[in-house]
Protein backbone atom coordinates (compact mmCIF):
# COMPACT_ATOMS: atom_id res chain seq x y z
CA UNK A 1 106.71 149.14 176.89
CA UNK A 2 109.66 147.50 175.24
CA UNK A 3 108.14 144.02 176.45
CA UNK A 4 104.95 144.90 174.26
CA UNK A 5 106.99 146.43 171.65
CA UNK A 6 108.71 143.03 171.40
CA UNK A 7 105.83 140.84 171.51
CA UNK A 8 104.32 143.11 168.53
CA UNK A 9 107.20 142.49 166.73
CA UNK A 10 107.35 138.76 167.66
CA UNK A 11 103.54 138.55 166.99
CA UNK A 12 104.03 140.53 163.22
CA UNK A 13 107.48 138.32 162.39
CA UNK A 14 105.11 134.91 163.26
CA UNK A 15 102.37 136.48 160.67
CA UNK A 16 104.90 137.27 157.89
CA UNK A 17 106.06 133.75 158.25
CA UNK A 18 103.16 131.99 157.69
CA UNK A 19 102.06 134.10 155.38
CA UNK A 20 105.41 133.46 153.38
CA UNK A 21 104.72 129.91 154.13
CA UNK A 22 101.50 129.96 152.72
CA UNK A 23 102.64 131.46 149.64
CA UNK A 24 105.53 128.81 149.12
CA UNK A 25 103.00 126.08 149.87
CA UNK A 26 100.87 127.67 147.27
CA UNK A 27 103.50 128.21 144.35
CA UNK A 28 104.52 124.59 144.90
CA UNK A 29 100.99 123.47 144.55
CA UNK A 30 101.04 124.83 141.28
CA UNK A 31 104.21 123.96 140.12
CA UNK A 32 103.22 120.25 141.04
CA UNK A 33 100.25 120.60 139.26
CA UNK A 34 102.24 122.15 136.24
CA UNK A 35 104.87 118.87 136.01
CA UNK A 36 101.67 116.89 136.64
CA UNK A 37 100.64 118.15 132.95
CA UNK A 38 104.16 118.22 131.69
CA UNK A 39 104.44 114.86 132.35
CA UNK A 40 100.74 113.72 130.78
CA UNK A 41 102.00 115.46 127.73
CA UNK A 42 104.88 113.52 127.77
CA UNK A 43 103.30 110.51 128.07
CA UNK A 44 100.77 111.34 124.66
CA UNK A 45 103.88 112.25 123.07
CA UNK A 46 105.37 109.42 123.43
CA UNK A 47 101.99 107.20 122.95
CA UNK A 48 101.67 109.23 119.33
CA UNK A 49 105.49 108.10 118.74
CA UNK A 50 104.45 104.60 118.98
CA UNK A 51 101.48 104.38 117.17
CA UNK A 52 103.22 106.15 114.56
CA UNK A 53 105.70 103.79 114.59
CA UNK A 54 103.71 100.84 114.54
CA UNK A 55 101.40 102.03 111.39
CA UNK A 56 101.93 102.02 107.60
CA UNK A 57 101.14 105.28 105.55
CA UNK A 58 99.86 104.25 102.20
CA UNK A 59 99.12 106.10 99.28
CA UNK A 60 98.47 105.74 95.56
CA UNK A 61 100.37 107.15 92.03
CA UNK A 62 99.55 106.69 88.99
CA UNK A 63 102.44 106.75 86.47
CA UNK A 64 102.17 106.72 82.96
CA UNK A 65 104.04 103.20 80.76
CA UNK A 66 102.66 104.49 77.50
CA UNK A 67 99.76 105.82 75.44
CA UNK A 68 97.83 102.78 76.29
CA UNK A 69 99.21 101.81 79.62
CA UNK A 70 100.50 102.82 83.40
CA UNK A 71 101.20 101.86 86.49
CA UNK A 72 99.67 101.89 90.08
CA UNK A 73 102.09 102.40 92.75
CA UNK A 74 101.49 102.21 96.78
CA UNK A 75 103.85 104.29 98.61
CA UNK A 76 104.39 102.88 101.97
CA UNK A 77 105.97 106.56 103.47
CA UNK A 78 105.06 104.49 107.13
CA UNK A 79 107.54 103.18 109.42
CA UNK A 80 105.90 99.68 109.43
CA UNK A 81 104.76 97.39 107.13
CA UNK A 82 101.23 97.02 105.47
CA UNK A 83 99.43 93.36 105.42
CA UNK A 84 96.95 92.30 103.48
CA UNK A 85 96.39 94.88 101.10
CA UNK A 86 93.20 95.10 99.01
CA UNK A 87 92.84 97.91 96.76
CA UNK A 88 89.34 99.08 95.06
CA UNK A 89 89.10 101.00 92.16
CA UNK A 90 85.62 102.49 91.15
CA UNK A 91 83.87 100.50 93.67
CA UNK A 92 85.66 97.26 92.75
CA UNK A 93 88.14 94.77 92.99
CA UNK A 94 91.29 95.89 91.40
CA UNK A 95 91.37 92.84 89.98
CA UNK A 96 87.59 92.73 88.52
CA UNK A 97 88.28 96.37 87.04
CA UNK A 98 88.29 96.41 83.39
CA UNK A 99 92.08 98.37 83.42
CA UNK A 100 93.39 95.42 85.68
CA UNK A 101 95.96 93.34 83.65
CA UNK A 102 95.23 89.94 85.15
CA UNK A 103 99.05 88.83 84.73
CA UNK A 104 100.24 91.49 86.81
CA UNK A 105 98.30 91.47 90.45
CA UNK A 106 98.99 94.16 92.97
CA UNK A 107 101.28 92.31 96.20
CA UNK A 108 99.38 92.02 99.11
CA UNK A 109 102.21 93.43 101.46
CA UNK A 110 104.45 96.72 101.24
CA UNK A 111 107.49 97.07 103.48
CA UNK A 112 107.92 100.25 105.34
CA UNK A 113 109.40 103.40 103.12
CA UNK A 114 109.06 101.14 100.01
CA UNK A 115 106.52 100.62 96.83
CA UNK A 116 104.91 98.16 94.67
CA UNK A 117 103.15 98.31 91.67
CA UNK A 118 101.16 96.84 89.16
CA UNK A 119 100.19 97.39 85.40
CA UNK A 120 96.95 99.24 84.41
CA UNK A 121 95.59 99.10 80.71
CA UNK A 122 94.28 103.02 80.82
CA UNK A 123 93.10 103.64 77.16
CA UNK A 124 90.03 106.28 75.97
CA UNK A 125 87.60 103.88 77.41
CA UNK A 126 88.82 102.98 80.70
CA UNK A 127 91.37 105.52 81.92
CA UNK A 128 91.97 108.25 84.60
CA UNK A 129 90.62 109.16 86.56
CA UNK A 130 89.66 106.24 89.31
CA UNK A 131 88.34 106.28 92.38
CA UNK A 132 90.61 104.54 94.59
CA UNK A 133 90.05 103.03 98.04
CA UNK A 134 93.07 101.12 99.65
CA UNK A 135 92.01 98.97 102.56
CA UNK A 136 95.18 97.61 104.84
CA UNK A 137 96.52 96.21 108.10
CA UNK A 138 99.55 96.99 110.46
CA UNK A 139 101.15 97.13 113.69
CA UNK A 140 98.49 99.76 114.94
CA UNK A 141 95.94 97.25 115.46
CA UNK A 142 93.21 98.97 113.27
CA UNK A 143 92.41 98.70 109.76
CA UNK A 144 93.56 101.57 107.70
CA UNK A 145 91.85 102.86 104.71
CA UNK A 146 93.09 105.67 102.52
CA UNK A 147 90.12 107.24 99.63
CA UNK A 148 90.65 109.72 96.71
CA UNK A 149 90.75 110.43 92.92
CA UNK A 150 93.39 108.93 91.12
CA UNK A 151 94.23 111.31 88.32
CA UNK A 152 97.80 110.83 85.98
């Protein structure tokens, strides 16, 4: 009797421990899988980081000179600089727009965190506001385009 009483309990203590072990080989399934996901979310984290490092954030103002006059500023608020800048205001050419003042062009590059500007002639007949489109280039590797209404 105590034999079988041993082997029961021999028998039950060999269950409970591979049940135990299938429950640790279970939870650390999981938690593989979880650092599996940790780790890809890492990994976009730090993709996002670099991209937004390597692009230029652009965006117009419009400040007012005088009655008859203001300027057009690009904010670069980007971490990189922005090449080859080409700026289109009602479906044109800055520079073919009737408020362009031809001795004052808009530069073609703005550093990271930094501005440029050029003079507009806004008067009753060719004033705010303009629809603006600025088309650019950075780090990133795509083009970047920013559109809106340009209002003083």
């Amino acid at each position: 009797m105590a034999d079988l009483f041993s082997l029961l309990i021999s028998a039950l203590s060999f269950v409970v421990s591979g049940l135990a072990t299938w429950i640790a080989w279970k939870a650390h399934r999981e938690n593989v899988g979880l650092q599996q996901r940790m780790l890809e979310i890492e990994e976009q984290r730090e993709r996002d980081r670099r991209l937004s490092a390597s692009q230029a954030r652009l965006y117009p103002k419009l400040r007012e000179v005088s009655s008859s006059s203001c300027r057009l500023y690009l904010v670069n608020s980007g971490m990189a600089a922005a090449r080859n800048v080409r700026v289109m205001l009602d479906g044109k050419p800055l520079a073919d727009h009737p408020a362009a003042v031809q001795d004052d062009p808009m530069p073609t590059e703005v550093g990271p965190n930094s501005e440029v500007s050029c003079l507009l002639g806004c008067d009753f007949k060719c004033g705010p506001p303009f629809q603006i489109e600025v088309h650019w280039e950075d780090d990133s590797g795509s083009d970047r385009t920013y559109r809106g209404i340009l209002t003083d």
